[in-house]
Protein backbone atom coordinates (compact mmCIF):
# COMPACT_ATOMS: atom_id res chain seq x y z
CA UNK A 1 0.00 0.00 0.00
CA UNK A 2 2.53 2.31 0.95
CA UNK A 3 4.56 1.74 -2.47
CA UNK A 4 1.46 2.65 -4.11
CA UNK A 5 0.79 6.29 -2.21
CA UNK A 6 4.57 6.73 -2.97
CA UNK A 7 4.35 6.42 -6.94
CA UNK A 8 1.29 8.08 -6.92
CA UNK A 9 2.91 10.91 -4.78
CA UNK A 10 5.45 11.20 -8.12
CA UNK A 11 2.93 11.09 -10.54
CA UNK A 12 1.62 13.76 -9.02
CA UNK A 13 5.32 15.79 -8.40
CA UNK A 14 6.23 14.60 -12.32
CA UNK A 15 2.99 16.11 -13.86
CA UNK A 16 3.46 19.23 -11.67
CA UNK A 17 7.01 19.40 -12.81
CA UNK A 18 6.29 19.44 -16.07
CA UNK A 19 3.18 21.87 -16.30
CA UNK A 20 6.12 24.53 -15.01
CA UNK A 21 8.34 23.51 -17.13
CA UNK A 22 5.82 24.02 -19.86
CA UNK A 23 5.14 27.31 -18.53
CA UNK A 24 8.82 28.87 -17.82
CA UNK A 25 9.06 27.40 -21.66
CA UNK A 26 5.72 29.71 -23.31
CA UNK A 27 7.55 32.42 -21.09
CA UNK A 28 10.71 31.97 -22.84
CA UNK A 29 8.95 32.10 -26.19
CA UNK A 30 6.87 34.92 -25.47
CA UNK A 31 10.67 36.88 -24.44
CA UNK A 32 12.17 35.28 -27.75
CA UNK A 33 9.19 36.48 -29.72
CA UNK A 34 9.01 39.98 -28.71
CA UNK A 35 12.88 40.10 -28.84
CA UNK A 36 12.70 38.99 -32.71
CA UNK A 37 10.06 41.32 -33.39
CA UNK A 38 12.16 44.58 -31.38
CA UNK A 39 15.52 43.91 -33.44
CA UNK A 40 13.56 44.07 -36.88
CA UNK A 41 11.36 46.39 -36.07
CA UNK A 42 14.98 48.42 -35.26
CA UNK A 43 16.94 47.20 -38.57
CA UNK A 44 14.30 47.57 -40.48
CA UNK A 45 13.69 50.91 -39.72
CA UNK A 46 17.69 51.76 -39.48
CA UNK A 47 17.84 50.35 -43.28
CA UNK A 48 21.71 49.42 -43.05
CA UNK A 49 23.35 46.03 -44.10
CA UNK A 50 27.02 45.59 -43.19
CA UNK A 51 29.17 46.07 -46.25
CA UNK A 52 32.83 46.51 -45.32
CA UNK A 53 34.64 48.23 -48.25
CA UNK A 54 37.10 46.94 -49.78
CA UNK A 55 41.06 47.17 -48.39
CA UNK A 56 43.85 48.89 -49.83
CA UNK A 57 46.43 46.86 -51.81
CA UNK A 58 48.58 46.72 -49.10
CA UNK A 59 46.28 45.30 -46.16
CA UNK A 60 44.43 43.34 -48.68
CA UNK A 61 48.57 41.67 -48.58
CA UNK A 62 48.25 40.57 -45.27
CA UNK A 63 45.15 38.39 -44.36
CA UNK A 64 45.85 39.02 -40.66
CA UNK A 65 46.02 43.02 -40.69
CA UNK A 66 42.39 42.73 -42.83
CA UNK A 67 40.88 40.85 -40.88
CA UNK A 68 41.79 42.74 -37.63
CA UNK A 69 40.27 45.68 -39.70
CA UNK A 70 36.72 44.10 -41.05
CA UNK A 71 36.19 43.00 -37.05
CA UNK A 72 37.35 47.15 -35.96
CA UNK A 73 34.55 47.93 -38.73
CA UNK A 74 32.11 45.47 -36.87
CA UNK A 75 32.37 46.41 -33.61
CA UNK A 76 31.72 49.65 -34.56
CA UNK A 77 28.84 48.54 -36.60
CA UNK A 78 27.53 46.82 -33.88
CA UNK A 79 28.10 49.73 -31.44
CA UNK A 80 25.42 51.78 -34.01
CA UNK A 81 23.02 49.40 -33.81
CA UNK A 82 23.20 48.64 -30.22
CA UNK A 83 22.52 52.44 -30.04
CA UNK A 84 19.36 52.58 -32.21
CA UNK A 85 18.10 49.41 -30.12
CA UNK A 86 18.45 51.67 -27.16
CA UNK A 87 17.01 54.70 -29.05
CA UNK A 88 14.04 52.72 -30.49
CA UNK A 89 13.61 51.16 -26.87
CA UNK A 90 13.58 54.19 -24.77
CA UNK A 91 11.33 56.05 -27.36
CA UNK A 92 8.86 53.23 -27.20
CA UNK A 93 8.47 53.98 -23.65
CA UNK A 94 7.29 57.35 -23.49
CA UNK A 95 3.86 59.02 -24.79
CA UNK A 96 5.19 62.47 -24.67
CA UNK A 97 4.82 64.61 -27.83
CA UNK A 98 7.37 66.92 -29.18
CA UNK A 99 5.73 69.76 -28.17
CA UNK A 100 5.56 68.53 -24.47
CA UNK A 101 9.44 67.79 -24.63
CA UNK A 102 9.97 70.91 -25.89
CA UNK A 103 7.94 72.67 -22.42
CA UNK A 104 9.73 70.57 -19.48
CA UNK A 105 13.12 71.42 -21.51
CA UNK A 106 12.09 75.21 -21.11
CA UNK A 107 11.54 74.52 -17.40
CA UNK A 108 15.33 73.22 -17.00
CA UNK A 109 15.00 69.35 -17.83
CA UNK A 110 17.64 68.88 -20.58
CA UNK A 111 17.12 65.51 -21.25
CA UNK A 112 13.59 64.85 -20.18
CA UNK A 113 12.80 61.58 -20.16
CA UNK A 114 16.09 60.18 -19.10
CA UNK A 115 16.41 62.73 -16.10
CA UNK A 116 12.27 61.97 -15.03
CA UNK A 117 13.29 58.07 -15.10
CA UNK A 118 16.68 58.76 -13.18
CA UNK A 119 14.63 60.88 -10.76
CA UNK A 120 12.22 58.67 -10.05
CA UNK A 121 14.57 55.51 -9.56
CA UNK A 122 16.27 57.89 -7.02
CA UNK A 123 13.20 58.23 -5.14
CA UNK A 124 13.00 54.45 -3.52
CA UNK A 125 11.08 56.15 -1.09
CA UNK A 126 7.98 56.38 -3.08
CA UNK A 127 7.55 52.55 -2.97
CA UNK A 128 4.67 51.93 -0.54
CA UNK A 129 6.08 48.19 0.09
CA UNK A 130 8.82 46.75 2.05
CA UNK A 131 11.01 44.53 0.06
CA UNK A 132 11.31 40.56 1.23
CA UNK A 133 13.47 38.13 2.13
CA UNK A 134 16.46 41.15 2.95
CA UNK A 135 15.33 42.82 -0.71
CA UNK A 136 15.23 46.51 -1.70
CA UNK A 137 12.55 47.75 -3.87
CA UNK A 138 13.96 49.99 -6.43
CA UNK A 139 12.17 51.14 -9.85
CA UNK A 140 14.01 50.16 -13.09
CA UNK A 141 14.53 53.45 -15.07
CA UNK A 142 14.26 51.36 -18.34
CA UNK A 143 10.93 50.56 -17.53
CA UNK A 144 9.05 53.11 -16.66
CA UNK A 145 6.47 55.14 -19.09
CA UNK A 146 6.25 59.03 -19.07
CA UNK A 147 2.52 58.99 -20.05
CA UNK A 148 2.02 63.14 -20.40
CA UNK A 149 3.47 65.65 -18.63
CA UNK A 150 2.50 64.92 -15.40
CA UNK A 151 2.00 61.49 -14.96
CA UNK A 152 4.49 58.45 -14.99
CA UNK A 153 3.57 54.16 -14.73
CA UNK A 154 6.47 52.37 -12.95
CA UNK A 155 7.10 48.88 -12.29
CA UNK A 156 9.00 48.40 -9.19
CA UNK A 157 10.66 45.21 -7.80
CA UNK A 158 13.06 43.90 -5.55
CA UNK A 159 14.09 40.18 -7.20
CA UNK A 160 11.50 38.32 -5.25
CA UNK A 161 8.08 40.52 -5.52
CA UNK A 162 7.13 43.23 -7.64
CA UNK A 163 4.23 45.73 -8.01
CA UNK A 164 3.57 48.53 -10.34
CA UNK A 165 2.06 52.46 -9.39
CA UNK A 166 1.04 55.79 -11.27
CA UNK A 167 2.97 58.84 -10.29
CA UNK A 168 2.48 62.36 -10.64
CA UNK A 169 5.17 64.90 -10.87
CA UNK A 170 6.08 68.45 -11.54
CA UNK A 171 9.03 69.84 -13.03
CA UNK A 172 9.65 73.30 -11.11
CA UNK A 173 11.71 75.84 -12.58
CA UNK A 174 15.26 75.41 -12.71
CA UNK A 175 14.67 71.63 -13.21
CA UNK A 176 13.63 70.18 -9.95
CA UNK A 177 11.71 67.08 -9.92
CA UNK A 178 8.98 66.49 -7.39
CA UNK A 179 7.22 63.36 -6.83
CA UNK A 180 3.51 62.25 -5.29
CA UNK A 181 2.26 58.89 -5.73
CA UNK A 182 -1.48 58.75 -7.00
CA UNK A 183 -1.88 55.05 -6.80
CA UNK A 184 0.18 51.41 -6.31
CA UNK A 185 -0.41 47.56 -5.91
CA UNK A 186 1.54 44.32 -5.39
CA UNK A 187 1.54 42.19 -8.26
């Protein structure tokens, strides 16, 4: 009887293993497919293929000197692109207009978007939850969304729980940054 209880006990542990596996694997294809999606969404719109041109007589000589320069010309390719990723990716993250950009840079933000992000992951404070298990809750800059003018969505996390919350803030003249939180949860 008691051989019985104990396969049926790893039945049970085998089916529940693999229903997470299953899951952390449609996770991982969900990250994969967004992923594929960002980085042509970002060369298509950059338009560039990688044509090195061609040496000069002399390097073209010595196989080991042209090679050294077609990987300098890569890097630096690559270097671009990793750039207009991070362009593409920030920009995707922020509903402010032109015109908007244009009034918080006349009250003394010169980079808006980047200094409201920085400003708010400098405010920990703001976090209405206590991290767990010894963590810190901290807001990733990368991922928070300047909806308007005013208001800001954050996600905010400390490795073991997370949560998200809608901020206000103002931009006072001379640049200055304050913050009030309008609403927050634990996800």
């Amino acid at each position: 009887m008691n051989v019985r209880r104990v396969l049926v006990l790893l039945l049970a542990l085998s089916v529940a293993c693999i229903v997470f596996l299953a899951w952390q694997w449609q996770r991982a294809e969900h990250t994969v497919r967004q992923a594929r999606l960002l980085t042509a969404f970002v060369l298509d719109s950059v338009g560039t293929t990688v044509s090195f041109p061609r040496p000069t007589d002399e390097l073209a000589q010595t196989d080991s000197l042209y090679w050294m320069w077609v990987a300098t010309l890569a890097q630096l390719q690559s270097r671009r692109w990793q750039q207009a990723i991070r362009h593409t990716w920030l920009m995707k993250r922020t509903l402010l207009e032109p015109e908007d950009v244009l009034s918080l840079t006349k009250a003394g933000l010169a980079d808006p978007s980047r200094q409201i992000r920085d400003s708010l992951a400098a405010h920990p404070e703001l976090i209405p939850f206590p991290g767990v298990l010894g963590g810190t809750m901290r807001v990733p800059p990368d991922e928070v969304v300047i909806l308007s003018t005013n208001l800001v969505w954050a996600p905010f996390e400390d490795g073991h729980v997370g949560g998200e919350m809608l901020l206000e803030y103002d931009v006072t003249p001379g640049g200055r940054i304050t913050w009030k939180r309008l609403w927050a949860r634990r996800t």
